[in-house]
N, C-alpha and C. Protein backbone atom coordinates (compact mmCIF):
# COMPACT_ATOMS: atom_id res chain seq x y z
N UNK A 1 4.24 -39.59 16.26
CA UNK A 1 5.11 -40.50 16.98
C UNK A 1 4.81 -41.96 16.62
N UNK A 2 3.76 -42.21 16.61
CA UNK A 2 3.35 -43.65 16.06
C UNK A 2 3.70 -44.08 14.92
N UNK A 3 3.17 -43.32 13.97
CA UNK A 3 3.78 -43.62 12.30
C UNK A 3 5.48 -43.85 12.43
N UNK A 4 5.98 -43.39 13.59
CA UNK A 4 7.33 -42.84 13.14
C UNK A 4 8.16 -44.21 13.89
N UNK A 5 7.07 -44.80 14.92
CA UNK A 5 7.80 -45.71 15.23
C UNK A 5 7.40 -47.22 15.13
N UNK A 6 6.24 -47.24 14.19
CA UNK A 6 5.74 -48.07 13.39
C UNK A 6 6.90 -47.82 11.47
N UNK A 7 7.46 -47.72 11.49
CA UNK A 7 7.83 -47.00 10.36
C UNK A 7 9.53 -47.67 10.86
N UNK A 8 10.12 -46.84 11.66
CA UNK A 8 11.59 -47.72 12.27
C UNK A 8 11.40 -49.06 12.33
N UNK A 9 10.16 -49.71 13.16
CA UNK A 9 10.04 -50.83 13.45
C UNK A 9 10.66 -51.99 11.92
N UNK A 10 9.80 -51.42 10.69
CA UNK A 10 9.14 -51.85 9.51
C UNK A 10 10.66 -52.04 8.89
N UNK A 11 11.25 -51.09 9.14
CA UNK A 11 12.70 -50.84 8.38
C UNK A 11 13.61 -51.61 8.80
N UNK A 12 13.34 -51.67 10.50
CA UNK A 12 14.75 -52.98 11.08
C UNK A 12 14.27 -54.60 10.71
N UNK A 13 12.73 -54.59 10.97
CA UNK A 13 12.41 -56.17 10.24
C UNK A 13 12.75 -56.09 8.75
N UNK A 14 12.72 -55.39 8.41
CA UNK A 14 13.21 -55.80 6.42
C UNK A 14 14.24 -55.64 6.54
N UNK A 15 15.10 -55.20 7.39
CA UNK A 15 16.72 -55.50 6.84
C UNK A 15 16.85 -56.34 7.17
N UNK A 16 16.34 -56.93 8.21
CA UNK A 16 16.81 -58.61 8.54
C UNK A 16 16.52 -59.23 7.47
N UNK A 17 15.03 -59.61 7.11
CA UNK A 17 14.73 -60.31 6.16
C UNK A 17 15.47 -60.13 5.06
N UNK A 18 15.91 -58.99 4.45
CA UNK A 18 16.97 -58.83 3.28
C UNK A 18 18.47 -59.72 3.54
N UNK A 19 18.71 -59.52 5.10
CA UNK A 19 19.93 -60.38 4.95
C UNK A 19 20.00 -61.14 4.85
N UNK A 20 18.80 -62.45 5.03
CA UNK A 20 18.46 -63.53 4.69
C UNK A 20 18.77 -64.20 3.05
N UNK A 21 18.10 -62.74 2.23
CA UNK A 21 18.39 -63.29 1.02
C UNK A 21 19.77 -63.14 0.59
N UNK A 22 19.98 -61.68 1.21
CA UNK A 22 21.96 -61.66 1.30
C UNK A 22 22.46 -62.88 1.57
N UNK A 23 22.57 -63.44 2.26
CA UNK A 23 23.32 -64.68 2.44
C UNK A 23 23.04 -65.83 2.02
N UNK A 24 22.39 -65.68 1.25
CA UNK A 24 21.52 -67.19 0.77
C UNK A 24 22.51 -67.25 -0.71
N UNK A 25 22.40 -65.43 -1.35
CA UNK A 25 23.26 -65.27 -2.64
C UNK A 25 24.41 -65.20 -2.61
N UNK A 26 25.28 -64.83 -1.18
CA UNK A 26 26.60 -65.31 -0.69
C UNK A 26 26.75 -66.46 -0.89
N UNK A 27 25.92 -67.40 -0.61
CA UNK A 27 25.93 -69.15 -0.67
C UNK A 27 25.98 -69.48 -1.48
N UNK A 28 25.05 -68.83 -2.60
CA UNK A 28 24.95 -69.66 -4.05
C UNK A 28 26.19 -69.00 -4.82
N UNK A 29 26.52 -67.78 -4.63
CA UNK A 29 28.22 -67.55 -5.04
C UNK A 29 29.45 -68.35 -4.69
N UNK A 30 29.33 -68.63 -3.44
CA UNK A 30 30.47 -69.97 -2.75
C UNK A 30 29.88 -71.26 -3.33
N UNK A 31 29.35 -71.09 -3.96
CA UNK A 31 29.13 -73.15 -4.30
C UNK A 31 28.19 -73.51 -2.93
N UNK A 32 27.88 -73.00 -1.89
CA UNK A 32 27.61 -73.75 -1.15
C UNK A 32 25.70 -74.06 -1.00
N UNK A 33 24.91 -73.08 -2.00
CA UNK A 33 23.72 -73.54 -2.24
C UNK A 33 23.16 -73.49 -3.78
N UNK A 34 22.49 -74.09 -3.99
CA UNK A 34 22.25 -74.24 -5.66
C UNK A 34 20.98 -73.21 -5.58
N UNK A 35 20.10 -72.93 -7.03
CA UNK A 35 19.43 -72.20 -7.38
C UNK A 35 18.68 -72.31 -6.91
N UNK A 36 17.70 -73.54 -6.89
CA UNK A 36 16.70 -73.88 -5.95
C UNK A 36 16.38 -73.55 -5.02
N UNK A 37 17.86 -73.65 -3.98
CA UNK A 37 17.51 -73.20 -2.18
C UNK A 37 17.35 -71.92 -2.52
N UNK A 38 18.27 -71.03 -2.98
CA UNK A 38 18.29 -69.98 -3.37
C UNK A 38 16.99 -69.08 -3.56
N UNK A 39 16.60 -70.04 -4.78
CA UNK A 39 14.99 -69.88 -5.10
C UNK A 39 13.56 -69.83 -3.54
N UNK A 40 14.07 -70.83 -2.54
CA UNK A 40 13.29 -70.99 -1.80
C UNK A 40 13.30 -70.29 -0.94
N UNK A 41 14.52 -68.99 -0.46
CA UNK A 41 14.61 -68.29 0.00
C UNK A 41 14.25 -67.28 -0.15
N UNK A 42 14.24 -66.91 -1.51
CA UNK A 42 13.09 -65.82 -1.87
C UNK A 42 12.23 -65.54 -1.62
N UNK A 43 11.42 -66.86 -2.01
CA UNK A 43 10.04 -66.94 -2.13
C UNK A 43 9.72 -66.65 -0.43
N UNK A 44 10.37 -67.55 0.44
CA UNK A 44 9.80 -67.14 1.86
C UNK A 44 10.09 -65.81 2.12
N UNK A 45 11.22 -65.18 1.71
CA UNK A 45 11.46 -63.77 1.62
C UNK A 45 10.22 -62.83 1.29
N UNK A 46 9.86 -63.28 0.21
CA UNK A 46 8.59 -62.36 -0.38
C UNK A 46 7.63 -62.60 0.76
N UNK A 47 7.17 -63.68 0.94
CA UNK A 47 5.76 -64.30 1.71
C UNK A 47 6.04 -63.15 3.33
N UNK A 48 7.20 -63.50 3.77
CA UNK A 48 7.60 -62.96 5.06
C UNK A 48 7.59 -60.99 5.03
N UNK A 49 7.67 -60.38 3.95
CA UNK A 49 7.79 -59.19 3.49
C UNK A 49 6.45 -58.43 3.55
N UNK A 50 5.44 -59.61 2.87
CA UNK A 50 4.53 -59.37 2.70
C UNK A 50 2.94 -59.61 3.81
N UNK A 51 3.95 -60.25 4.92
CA UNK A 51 3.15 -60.23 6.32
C UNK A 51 3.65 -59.11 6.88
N UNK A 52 5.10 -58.69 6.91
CA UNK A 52 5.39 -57.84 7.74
C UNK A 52 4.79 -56.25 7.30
N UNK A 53 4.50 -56.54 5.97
CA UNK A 53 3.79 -55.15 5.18
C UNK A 53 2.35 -54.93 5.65
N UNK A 54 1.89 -56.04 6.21
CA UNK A 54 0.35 -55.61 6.35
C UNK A 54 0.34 -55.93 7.60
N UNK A 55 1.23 -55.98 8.61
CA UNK A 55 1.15 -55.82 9.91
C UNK A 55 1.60 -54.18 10.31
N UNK A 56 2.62 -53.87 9.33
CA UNK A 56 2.55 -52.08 9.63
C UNK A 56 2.10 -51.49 8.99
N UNK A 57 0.74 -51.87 7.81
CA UNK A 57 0.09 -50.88 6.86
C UNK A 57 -1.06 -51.28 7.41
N UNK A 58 -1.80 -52.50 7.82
CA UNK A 58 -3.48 -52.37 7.96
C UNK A 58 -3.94 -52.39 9.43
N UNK A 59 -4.80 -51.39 9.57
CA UNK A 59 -5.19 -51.06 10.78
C UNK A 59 -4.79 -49.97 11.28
N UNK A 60 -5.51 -49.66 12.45
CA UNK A 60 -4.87 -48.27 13.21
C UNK A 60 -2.94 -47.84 13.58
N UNK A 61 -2.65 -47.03 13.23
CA UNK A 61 -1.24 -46.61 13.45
C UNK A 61 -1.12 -46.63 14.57
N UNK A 62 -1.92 -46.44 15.68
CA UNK A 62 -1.46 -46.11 17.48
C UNK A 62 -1.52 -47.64 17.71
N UNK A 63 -2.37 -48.30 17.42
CA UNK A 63 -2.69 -49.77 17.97
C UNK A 63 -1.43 -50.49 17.43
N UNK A 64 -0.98 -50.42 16.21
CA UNK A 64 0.09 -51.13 15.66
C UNK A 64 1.27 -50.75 16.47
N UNK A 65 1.20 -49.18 16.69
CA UNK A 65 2.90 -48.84 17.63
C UNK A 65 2.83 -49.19 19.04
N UNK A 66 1.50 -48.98 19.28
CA UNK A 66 1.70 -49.87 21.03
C UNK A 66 1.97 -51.65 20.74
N UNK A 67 1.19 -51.83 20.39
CA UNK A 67 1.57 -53.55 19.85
C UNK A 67 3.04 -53.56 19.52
N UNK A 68 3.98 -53.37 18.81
CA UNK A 68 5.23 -53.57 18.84
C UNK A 68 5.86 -52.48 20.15
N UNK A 69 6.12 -51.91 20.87
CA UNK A 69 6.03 -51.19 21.95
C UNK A 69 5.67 -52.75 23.35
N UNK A 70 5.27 -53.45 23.27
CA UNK A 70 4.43 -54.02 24.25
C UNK A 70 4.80 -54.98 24.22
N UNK A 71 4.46 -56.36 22.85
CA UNK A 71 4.95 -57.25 22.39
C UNK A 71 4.46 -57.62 21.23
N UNK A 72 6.22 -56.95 20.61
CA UNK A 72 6.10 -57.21 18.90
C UNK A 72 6.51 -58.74 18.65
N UNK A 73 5.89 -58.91 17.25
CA UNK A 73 5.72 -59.99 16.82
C UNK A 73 7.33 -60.06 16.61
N UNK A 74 7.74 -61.47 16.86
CA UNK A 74 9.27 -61.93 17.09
C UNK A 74 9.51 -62.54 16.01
N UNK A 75 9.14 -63.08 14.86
CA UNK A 75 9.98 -63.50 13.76
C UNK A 75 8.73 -63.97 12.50
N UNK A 76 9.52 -62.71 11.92
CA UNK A 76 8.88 -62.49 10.54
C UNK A 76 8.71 -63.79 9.40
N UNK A 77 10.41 -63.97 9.37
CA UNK A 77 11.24 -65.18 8.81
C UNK A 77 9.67 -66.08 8.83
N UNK A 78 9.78 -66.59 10.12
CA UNK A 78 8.59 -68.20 10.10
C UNK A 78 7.31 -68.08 9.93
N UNK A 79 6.70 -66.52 9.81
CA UNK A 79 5.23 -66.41 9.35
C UNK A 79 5.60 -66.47 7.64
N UNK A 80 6.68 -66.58 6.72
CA UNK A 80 6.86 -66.56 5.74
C UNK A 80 7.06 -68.25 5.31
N UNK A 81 7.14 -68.88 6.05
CA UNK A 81 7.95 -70.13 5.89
C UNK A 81 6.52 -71.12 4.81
N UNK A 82 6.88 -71.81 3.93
CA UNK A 82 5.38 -72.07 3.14
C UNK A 82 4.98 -73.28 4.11
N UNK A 83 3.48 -73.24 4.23
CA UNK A 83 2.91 -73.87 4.79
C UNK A 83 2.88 -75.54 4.48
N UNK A 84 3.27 -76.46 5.39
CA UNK A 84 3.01 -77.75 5.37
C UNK A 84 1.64 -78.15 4.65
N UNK A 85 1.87 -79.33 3.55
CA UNK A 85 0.55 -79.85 3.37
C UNK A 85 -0.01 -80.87 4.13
């Protein structure tokens, strides 16, 4: 049960994050963002992918499904966002 709902969890945060880049390449198809932003959306894409990957791969499976069960972490997006210097 845990894996299974650590596992749903994992699948509805990455489709969000995918639509992010979906629409970013909607944008840069309309003229309305250049390569760059484009580019920068990725990259937080990846960064944000790659928190949300080791929040449902490291550590115990029961502790991770009660933790989202209880209070899951609310936005992937801004743990991806690159850090201010």
């Amino acid at each position: 049960m845990a894996r299974a709902d650590v596992g749903a969890y994992h699948q509805t945060q990455l489709t969000g994050l995918i639509g992010r880049v979906s629409e970013a390449i909607d944008g840069h198809r309309a003229g309305d963002l250049n390569a760059f932003e484009v580019d920068q959306v990725i990259f937080q894409y990846s960064r944000a992918a790659k928190e949300l990957w080791k929040f449902c791969n490291l550590g115990q499976v029961e502790s991770t499904a009660r933790l989202i069960r209880e209070a899951p972490p609310t936005d992937w997006w801004e743990r991806g966002a690159p850090r201010a210097r």
